[in-house]
N, C-alpha and C. Protein backbone atom coordinates (compact mmCIF):
# COMPACT_ATOMS: atom_id res chain seq x y z
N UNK A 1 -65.18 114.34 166.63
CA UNK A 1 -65.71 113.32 165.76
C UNK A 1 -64.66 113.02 164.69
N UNK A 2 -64.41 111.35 164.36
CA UNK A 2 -63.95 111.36 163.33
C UNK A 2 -63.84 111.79 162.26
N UNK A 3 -63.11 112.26 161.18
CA UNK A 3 -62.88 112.38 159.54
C UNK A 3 -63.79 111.30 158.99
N UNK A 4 -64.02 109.90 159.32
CA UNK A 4 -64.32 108.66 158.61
C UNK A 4 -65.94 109.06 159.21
N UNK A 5 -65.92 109.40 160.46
CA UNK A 5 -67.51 109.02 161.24
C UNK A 5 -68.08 110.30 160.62
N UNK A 6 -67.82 111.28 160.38
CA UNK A 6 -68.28 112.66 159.55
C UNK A 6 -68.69 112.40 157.79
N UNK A 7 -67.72 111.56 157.28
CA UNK A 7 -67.87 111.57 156.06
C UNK A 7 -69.11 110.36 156.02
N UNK A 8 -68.62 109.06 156.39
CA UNK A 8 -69.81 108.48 156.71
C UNK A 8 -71.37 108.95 156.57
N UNK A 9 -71.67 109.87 157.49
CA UNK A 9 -72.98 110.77 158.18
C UNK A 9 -73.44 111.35 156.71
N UNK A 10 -71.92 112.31 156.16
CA UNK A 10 -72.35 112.97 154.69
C UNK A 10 -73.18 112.18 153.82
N UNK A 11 -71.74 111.19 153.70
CA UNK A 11 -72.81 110.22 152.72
C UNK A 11 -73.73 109.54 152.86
N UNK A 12 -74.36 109.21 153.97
CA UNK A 12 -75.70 108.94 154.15
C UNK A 12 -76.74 109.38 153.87
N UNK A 13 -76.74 110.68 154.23
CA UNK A 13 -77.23 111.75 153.80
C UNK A 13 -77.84 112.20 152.20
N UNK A 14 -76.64 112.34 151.49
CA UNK A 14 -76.62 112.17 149.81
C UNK A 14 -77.08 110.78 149.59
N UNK A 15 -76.93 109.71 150.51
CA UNK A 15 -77.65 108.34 149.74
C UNK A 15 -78.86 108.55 149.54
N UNK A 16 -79.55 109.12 151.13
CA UNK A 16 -80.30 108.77 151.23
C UNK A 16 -81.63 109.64 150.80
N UNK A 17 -80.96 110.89 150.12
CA UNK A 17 -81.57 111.79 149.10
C UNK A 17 -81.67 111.43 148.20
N UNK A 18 -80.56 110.76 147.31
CA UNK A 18 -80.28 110.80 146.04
C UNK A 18 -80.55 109.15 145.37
N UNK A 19 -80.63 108.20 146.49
CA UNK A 19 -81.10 106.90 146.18
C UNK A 19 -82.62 106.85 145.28
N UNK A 20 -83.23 107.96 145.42
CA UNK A 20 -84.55 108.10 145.38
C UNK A 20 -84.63 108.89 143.89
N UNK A 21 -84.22 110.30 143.96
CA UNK A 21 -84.24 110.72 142.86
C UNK A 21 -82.39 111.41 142.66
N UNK A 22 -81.74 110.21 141.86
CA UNK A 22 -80.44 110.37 141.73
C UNK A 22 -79.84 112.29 140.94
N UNK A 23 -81.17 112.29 140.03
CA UNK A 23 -80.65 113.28 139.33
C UNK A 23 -80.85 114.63 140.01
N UNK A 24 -82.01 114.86 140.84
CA UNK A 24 -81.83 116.02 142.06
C UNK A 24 -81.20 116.21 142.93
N UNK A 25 -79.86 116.72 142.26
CA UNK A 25 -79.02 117.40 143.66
C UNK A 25 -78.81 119.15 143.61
N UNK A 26 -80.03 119.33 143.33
CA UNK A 26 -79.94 121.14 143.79
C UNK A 26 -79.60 121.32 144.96
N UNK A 27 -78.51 121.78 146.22
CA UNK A 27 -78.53 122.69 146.96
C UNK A 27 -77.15 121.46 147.80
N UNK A 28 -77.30 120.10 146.93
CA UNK A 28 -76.45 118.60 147.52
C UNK A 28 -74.57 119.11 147.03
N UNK A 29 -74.84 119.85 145.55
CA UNK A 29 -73.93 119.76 144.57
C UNK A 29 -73.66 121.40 144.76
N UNK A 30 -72.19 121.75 144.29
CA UNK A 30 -72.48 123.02 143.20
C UNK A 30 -71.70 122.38 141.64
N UNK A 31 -71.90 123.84 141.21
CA UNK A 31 -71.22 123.36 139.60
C UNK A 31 -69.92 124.01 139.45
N UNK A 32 -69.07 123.01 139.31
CA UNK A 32 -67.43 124.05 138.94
C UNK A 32 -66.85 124.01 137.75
N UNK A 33 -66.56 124.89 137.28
CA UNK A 33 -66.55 124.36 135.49
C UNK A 33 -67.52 123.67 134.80
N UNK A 34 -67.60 122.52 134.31
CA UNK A 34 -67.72 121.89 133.71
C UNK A 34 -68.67 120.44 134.86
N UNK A 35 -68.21 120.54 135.53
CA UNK A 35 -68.80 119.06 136.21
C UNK A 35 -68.99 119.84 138.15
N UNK A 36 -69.84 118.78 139.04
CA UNK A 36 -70.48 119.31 140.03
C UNK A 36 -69.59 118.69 141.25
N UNK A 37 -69.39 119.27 142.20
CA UNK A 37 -68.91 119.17 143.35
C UNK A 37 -70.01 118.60 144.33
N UNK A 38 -69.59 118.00 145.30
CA UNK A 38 -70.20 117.28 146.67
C UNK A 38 -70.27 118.32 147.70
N UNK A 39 -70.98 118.98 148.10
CA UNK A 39 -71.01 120.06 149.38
C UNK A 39 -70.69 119.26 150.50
N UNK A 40 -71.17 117.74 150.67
CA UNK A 40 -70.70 117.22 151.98
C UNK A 40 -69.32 116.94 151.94
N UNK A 41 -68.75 116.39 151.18
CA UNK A 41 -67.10 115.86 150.75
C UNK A 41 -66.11 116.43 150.04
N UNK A 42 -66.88 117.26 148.85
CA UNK A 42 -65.59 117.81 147.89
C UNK A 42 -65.09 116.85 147.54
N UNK A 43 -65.82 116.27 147.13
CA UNK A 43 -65.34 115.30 146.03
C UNK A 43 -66.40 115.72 144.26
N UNK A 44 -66.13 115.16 143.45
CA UNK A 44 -66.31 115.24 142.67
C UNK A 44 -67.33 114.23 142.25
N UNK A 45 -68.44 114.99 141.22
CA UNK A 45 -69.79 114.05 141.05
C UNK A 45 -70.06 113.94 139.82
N UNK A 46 -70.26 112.22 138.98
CA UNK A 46 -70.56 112.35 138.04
C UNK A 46 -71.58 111.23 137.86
N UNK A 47 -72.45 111.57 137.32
CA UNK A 47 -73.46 110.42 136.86
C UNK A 47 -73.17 109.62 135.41
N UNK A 48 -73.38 108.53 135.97
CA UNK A 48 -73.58 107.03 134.73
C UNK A 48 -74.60 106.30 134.92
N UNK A 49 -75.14 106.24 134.53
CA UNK A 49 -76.55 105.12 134.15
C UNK A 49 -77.48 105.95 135.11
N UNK A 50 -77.57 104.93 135.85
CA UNK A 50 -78.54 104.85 137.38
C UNK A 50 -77.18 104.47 139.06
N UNK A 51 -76.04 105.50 138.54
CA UNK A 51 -75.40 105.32 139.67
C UNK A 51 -74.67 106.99 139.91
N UNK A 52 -74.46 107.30 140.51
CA UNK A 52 -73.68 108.30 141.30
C UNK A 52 -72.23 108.30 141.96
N UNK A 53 -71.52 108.61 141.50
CA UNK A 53 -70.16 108.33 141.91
C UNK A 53 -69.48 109.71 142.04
N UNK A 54 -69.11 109.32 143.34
CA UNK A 54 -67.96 110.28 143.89
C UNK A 54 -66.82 110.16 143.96
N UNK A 55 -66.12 111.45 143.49
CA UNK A 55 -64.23 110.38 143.69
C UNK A 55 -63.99 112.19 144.62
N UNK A 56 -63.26 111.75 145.91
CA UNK A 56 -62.91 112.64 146.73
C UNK A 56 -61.36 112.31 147.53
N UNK A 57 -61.05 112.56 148.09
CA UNK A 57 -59.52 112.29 149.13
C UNK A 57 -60.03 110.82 149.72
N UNK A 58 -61.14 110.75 149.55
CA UNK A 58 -60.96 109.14 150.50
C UNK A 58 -61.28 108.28 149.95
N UNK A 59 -61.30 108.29 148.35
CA UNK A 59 -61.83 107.54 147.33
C UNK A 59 -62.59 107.30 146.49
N UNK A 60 -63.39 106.45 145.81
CA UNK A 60 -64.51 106.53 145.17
C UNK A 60 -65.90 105.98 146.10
N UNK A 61 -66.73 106.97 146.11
CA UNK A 61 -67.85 105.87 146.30
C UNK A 61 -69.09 105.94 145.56
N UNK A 62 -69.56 104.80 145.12
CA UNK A 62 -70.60 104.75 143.97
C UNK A 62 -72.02 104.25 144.83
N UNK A 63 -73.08 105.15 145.01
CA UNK A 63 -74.30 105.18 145.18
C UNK A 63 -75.06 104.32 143.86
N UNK A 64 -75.41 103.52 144.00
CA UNK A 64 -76.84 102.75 143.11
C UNK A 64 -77.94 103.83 143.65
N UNK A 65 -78.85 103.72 142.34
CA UNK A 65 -80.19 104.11 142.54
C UNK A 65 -81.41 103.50 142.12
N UNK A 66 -80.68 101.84 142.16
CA UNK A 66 -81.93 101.05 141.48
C UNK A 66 -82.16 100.70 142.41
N UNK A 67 -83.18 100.81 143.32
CA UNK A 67 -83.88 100.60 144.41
C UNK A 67 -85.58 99.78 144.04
N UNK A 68 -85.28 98.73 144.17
CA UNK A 68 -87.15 98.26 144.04
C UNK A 68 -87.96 99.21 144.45
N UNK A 69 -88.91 99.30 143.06
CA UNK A 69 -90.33 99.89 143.38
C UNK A 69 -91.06 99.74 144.68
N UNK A 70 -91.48 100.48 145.25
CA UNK A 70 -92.31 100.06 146.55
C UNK A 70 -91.33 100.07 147.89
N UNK A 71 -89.84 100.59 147.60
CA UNK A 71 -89.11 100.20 148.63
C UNK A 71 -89.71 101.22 149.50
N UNK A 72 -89.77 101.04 151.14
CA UNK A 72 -89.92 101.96 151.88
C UNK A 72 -88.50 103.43 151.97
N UNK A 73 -89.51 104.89 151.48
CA UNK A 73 -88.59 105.74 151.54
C UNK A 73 -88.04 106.10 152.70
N UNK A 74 -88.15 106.10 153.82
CA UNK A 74 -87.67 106.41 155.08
C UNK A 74 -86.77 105.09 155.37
N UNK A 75 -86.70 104.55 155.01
CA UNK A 75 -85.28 103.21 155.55
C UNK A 75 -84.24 103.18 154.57
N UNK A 76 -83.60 104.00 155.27
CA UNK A 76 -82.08 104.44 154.63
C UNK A 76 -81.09 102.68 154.04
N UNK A 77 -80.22 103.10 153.17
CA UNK A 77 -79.55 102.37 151.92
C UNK A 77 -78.05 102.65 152.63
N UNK A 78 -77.20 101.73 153.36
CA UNK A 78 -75.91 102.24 153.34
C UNK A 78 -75.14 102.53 151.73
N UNK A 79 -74.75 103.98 152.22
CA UNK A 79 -73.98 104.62 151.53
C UNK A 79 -73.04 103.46 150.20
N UNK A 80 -73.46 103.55 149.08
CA UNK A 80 -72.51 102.50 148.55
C UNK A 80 -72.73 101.27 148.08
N UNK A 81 -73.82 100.84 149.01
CA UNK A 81 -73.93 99.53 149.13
C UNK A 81 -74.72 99.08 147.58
N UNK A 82 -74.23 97.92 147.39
CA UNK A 82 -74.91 97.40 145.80
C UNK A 82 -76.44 96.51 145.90
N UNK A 83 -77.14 96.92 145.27
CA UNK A 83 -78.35 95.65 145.28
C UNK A 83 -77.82 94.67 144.63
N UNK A 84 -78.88 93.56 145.27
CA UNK A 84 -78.62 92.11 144.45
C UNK A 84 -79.79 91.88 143.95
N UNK A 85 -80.19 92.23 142.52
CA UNK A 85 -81.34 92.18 142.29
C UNK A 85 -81.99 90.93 141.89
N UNK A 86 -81.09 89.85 141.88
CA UNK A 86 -81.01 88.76 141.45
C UNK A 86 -81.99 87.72 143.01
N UNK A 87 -81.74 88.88 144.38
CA UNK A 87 -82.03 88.33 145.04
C UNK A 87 -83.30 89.03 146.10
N UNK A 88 -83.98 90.37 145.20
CA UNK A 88 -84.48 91.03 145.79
C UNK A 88 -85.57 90.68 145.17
N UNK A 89 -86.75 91.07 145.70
CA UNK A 89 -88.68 91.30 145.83
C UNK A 89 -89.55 91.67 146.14
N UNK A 90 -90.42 92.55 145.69
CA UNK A 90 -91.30 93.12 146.48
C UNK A 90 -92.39 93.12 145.92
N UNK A 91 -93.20 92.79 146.83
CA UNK A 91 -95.20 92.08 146.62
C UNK A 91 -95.68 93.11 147.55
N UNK A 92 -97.03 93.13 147.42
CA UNK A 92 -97.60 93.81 148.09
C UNK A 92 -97.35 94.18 150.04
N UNK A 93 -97.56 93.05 149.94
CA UNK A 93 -97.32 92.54 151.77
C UNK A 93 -95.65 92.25 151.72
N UNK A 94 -94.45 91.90 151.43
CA UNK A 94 -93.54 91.85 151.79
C UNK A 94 -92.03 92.48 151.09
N UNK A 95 -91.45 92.26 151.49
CA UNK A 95 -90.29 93.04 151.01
C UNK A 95 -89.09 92.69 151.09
N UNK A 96 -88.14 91.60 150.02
CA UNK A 96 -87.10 91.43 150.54
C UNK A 96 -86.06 91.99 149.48
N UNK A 97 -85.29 92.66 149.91
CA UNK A 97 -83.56 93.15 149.50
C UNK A 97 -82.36 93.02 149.96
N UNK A 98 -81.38 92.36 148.91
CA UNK A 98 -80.53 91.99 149.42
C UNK A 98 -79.11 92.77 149.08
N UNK A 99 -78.23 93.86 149.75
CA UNK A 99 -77.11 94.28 149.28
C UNK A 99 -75.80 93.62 149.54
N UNK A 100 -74.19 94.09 149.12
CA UNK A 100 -73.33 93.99 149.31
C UNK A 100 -72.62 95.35 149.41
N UNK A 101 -71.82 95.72 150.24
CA UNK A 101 -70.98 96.67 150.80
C UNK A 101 -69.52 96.10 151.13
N UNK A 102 -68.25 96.61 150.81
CA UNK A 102 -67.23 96.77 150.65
C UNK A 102 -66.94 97.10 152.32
N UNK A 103 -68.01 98.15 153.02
CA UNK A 103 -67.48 98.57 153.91
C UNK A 103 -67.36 97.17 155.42
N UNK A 104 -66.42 97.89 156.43
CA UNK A 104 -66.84 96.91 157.13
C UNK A 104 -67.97 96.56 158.14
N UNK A 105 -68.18 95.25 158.75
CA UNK A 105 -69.92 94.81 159.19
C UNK A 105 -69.86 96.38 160.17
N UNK A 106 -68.79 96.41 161.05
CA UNK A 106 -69.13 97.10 162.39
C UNK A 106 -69.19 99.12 161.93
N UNK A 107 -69.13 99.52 160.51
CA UNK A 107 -69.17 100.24 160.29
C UNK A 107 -71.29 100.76 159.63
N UNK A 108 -71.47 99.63 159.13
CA UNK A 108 -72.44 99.19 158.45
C UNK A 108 -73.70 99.10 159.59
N UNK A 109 -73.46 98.66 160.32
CA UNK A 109 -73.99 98.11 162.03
C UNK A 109 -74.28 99.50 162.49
N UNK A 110 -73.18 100.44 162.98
CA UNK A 110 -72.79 101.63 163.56
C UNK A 110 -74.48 102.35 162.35
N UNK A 111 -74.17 102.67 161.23
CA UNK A 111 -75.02 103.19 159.72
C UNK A 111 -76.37 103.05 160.12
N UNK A 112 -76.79 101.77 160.77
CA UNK A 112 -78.43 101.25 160.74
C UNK A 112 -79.10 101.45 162.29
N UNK A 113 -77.67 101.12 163.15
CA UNK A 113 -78.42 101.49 164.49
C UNK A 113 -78.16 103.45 164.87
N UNK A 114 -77.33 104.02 164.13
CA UNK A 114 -77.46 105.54 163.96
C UNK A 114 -78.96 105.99 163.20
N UNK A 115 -78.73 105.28 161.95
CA UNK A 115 -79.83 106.16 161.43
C UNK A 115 -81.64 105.82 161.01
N UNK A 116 -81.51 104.60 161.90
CA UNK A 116 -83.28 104.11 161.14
C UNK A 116 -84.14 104.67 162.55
N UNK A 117 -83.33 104.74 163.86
CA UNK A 117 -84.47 105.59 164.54
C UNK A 117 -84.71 107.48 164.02
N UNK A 118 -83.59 107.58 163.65
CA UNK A 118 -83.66 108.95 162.54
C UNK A 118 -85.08 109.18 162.08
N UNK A 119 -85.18 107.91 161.36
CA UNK A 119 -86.21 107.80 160.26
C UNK A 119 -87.03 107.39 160.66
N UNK A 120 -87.30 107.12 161.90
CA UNK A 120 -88.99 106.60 162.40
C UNK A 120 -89.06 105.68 162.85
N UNK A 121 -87.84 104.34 163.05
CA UNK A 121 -88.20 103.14 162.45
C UNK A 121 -87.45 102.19 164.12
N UNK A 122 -88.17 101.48 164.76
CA UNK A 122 -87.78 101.26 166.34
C UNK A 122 -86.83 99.73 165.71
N UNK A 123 -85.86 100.19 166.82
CA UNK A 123 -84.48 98.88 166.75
C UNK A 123 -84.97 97.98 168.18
N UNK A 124 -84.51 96.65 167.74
CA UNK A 124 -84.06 95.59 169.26
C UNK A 124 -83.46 94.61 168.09
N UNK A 125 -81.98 95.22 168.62
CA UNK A 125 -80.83 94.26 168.40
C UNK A 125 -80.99 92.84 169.21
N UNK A 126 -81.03 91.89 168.23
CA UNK A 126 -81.39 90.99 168.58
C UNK A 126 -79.87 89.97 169.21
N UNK A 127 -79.97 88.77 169.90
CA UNK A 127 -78.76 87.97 170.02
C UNK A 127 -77.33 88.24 168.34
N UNK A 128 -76.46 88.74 168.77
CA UNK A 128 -75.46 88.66 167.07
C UNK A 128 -74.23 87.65 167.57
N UNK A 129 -73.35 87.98 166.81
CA UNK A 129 -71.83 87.14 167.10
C UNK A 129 -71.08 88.19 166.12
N UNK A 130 -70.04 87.97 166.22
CA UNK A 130 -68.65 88.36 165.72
C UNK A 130 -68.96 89.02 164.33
N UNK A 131 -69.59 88.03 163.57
CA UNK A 131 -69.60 88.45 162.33
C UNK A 131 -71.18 88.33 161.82
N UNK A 132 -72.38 88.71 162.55
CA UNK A 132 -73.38 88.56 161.95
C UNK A 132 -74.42 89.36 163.29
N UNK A 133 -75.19 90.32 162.60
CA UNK A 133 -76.04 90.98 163.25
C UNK A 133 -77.50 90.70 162.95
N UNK A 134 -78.10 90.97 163.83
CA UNK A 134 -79.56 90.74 163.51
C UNK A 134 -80.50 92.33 164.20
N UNK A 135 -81.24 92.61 163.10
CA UNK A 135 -81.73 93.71 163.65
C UNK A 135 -83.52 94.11 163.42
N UNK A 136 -84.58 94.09 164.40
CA UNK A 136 -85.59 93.46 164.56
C UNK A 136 -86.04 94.88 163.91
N UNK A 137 -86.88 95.30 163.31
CA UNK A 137 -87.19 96.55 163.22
C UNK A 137 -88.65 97.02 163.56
N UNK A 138 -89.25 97.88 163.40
CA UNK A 138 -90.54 98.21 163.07
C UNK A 138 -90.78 99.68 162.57
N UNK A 139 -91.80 99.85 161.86
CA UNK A 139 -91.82 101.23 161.05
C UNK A 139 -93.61 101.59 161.47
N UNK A 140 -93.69 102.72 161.00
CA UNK A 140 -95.45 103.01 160.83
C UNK A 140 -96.02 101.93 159.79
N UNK A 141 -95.38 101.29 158.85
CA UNK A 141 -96.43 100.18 158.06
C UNK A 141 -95.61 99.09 157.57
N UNK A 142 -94.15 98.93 157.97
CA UNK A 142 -93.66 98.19 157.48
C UNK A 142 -92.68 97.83 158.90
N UNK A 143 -92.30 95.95 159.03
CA UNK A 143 -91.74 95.54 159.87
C UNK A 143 -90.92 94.47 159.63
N UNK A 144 -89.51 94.06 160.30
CA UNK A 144 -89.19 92.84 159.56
C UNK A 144 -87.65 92.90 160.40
N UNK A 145 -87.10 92.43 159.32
CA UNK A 145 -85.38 92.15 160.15
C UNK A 145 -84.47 93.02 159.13
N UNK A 146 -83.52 93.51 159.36
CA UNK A 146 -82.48 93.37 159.14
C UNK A 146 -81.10 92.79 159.15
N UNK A 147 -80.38 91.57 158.24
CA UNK A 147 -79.38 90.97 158.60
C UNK A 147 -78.23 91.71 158.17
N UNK A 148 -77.34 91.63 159.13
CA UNK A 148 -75.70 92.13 158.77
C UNK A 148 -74.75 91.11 158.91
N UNK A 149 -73.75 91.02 157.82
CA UNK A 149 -73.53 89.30 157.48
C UNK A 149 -71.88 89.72 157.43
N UNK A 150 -70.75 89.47 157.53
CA UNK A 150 -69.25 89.83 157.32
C UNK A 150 -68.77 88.47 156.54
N UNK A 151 -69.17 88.57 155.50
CA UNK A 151 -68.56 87.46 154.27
C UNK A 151 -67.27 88.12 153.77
N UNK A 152 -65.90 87.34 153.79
CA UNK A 152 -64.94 87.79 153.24
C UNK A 152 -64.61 88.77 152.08
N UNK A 153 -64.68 89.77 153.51
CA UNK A 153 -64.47 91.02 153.76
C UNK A 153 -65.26 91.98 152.61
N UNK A 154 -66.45 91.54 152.97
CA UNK A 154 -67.87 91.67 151.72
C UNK A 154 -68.78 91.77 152.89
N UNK A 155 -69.29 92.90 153.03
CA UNK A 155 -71.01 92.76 154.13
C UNK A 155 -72.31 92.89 153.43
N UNK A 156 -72.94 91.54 154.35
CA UNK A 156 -74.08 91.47 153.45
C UNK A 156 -75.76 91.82 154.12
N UNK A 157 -76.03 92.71 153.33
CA UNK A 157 -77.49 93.33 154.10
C UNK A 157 -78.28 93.00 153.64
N UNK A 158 -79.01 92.07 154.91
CA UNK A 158 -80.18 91.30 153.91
C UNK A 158 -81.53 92.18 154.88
N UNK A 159 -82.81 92.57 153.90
CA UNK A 159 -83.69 93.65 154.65
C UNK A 159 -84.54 92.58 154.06
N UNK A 160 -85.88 92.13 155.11
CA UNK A 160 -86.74 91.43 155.08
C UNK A 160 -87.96 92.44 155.83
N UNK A 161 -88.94 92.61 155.09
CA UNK A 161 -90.10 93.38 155.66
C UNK A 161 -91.32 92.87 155.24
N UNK A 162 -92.38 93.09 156.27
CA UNK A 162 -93.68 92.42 155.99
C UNK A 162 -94.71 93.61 156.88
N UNK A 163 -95.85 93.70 155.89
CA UNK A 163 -97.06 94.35 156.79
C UNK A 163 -97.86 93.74 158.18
C-alpha cells in the first residue's frame, strides 16, 4: 500500500472522529512536551478555533469542525476539506453541504467510494466524466447525492440529502 493511500485512510479516520468532537483525542494523540502528537502520522497537533491542524512530513492538513447541526454522523467529511457555509442547510427533511478540498477529484472519489459503505451507507455511481462524479447514496434515514466537481484544481463536494 501506498505512503499517500495509508496516510489518506489515517486521516480519515481522525476526521472522522474528530470532525464531531474536535477536542477528544484521547488514545488519537499522545503528549510530547508541551504540545500532542498524531498516532496515525506523527505529525504534530494543534488546535485554533474550531479547526485541527496537523503539520507532519507531508504537510499541513487542517480538519474544520464546523459541521452543520443535524449533519448525519456516519457520513464521513474528506479529510481537510473546508465547508461553505455560505452554501450549506439543514431543515428537518433535507440536507445540503457544500465543501472545497485542495486534494485531487480522483483522490476524493477513491475517500467516498472507500469509506461510506464503511459507514452503512449503499453507493451507485452514477454516469461521471473526466472531471465530475456523481454519487447516488442511501443510508438507514438519510438519502441523496453526492457531487464531485474538479474546479481549477479545487474539488468541490456538494452532499445533497433528503428523508
Amino acid at each position: 500500500m501506498s505512503r499517500g493511500l495509508i496516510l489518506t485512510a489515517c486521516l480519515s479516520i481522525i476526521a472522522s472522529l474528530l470532525i464531531y468532537n474536535h477536542r477528544d483525542v484521547v488514545g488519537l494523540t499522545r503528549q510530547v512536551s508541551n504540545s500532542f502528537v498524531s498516532l496515525a502520522t506523527g505529525g504534530r497537533v494543534n488546535f485554533s478555533g474550531d479547526n485541527l491542524l496537523i503539520a507532519g512530513h507531508q504537510g499541513l492538513t487542517n480538519i474544520s469542525s464546523q459541521i452543520p447541526d443535524g449533519f448525519p454522523s456516519n457520513l464521513p467529511i474528506f479529510p481537510g476539506a473546508k465547508l461553505d457555509l455560505g452554501v450549506s442547510e439543514i431543515t428537518e427533511d433535507n440536507i445540503s453541504a457544500n465543501f472545497t478540498s485542495t486534494a485531487p477529484l480522483k483522490d476524493v472519489r477513491f475517500f467516498y467510494l472507500h469509506w461510506l459503505p464503511r459507514r452503512g451507507w449503499q453507493i451507485k455511481e452514477l454516469p461521471s466524466s473526466k472531471h465530475h462524479f456523481n454519487l447516488l447514496i442511501k443510508g438507514r434515514v438519510w438519502q441523496g447525492n453526492i457531487w464531485l466537481t474538479d474546479n481549477n484544481q479545487m474539488t468541490q463536494i456538494a452532499i445533497d440529502l433528503y428523508r
